[in-house]
Protein backbone atom coordinates (compact mmCIF):
# COMPACT_ATOMS: atom_id res chain seq x y z
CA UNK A 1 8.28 15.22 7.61
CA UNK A 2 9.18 12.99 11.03
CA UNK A 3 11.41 9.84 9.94
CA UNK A 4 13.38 6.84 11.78
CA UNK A 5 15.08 4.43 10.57
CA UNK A 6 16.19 0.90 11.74
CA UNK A 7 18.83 -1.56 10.84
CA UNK A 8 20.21 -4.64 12.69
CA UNK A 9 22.93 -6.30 10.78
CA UNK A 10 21.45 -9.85 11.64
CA UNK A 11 18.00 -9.79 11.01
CA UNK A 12 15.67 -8.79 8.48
CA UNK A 13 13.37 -5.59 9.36
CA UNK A 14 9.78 -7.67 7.85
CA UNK A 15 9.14 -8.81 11.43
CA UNK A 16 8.58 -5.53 12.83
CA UNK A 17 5.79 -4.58 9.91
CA UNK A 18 3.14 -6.13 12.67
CA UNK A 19 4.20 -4.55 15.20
CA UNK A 20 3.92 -1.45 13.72
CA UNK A 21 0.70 -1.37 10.76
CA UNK A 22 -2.76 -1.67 13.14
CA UNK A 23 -4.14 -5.19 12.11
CA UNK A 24 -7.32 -4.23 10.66
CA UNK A 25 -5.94 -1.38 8.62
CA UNK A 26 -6.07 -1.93 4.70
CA UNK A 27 -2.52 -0.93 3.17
CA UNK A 28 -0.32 -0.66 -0.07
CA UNK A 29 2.86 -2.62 -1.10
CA UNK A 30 4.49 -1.57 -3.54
CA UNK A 31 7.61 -3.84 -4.90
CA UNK A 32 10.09 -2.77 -8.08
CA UNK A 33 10.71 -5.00 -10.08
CA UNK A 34 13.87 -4.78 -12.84
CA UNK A 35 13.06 -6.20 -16.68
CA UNK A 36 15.70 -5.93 -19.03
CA UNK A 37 16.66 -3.01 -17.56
CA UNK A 38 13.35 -0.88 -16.95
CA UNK A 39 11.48 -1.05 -13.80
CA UNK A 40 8.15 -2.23 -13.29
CA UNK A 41 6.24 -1.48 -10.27
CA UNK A 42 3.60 -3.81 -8.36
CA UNK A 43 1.09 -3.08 -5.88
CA UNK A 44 -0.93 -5.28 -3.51
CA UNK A 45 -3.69 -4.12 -1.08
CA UNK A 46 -4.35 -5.97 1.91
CA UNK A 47 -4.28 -6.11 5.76
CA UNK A 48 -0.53 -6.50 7.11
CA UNK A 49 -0.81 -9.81 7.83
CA UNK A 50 -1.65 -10.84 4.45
CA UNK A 51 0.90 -8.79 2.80
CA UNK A 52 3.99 -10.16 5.08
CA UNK A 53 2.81 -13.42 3.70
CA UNK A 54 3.47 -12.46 0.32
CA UNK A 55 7.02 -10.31 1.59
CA UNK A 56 7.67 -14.05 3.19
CA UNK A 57 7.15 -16.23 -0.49
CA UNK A 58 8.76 -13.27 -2.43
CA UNK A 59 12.69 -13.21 -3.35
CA UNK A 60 15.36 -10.76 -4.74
CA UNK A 61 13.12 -7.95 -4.19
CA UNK A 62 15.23 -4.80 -4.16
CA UNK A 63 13.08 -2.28 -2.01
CA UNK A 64 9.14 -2.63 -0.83
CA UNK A 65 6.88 -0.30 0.34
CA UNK A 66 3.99 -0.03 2.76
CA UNK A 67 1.97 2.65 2.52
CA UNK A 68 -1.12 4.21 4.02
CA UNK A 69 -4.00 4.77 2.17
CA UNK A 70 -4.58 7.68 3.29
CA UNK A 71 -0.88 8.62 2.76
CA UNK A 72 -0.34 9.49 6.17
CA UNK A 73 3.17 7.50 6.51
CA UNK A 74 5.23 5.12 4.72
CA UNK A 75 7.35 2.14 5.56
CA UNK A 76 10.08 1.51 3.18
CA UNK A 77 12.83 -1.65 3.63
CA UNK A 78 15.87 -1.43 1.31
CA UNK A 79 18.18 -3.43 -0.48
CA UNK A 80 20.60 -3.16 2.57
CA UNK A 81 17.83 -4.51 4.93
CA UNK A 82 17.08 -1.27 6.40
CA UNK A 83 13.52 -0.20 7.01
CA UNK A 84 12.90 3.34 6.97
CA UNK A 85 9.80 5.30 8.16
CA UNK A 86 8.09 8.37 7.37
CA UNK A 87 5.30 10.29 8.60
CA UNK A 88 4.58 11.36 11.98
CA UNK A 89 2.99 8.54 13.37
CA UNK A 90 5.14 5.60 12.02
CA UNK A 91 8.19 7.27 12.24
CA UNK A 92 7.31 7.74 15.89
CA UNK A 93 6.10 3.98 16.48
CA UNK A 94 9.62 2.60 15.41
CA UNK A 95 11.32 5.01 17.67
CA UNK A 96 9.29 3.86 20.55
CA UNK A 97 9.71 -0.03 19.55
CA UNK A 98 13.45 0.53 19.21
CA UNK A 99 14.12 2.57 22.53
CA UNK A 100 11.81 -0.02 24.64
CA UNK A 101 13.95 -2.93 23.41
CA UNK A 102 11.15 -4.47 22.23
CA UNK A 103 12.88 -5.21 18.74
CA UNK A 104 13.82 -8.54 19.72
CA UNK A 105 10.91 -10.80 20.63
């Protein structure tokens, strides 16, 4: 499976989730969450704009996930800030948004 990942040391990856999930498209996030030590996972469905609302009013979150319904790629950001993509399409889409410098605006 294609992947790319993408880490700036001064800004957090969650702005490039619009750039890269179509608009209209319905996805998954999934978020860990740690209770007295066990994990407990949560998962939202909604269009990317909704869901970066909730990234955006969420702290401490360790790792989140977007995924595809259709499970054709995933979009993980770590606890080091670094988002990660797999599958063909989205691991191509960073690539292209990191090598046209359009990372910045």
């Amino acid at each position: 499976m294609k992947t790319h990942s993408f880490h700036t040391p001064d800004r957090y990856p969650g702005f490039l989730l619009e750039k890269l999930v179509d608009a209209q498209e319905s996805v998954w996030l999934i978020v860990n969450e740690g209770i007295n030590e066990s994990e407990k996972l949560w998962f939202y469905e909604g269009t990317i704009s909704a869901i970066t609302r909730v990234i955006g009013e969420s702290y401490f979150m360790d790792e989140l996930y977007i995924v595809s319904k259709k499970y054709a790629w995933l979009l993980c950001i770590n606890h080091h800030d670094t988002l990660y993509a797999t599958g063909e399409i989205m691991a191509t889409k960073l690539r292209q948004l990191e090598e046209s410098n359009l990372l910045e605006a």
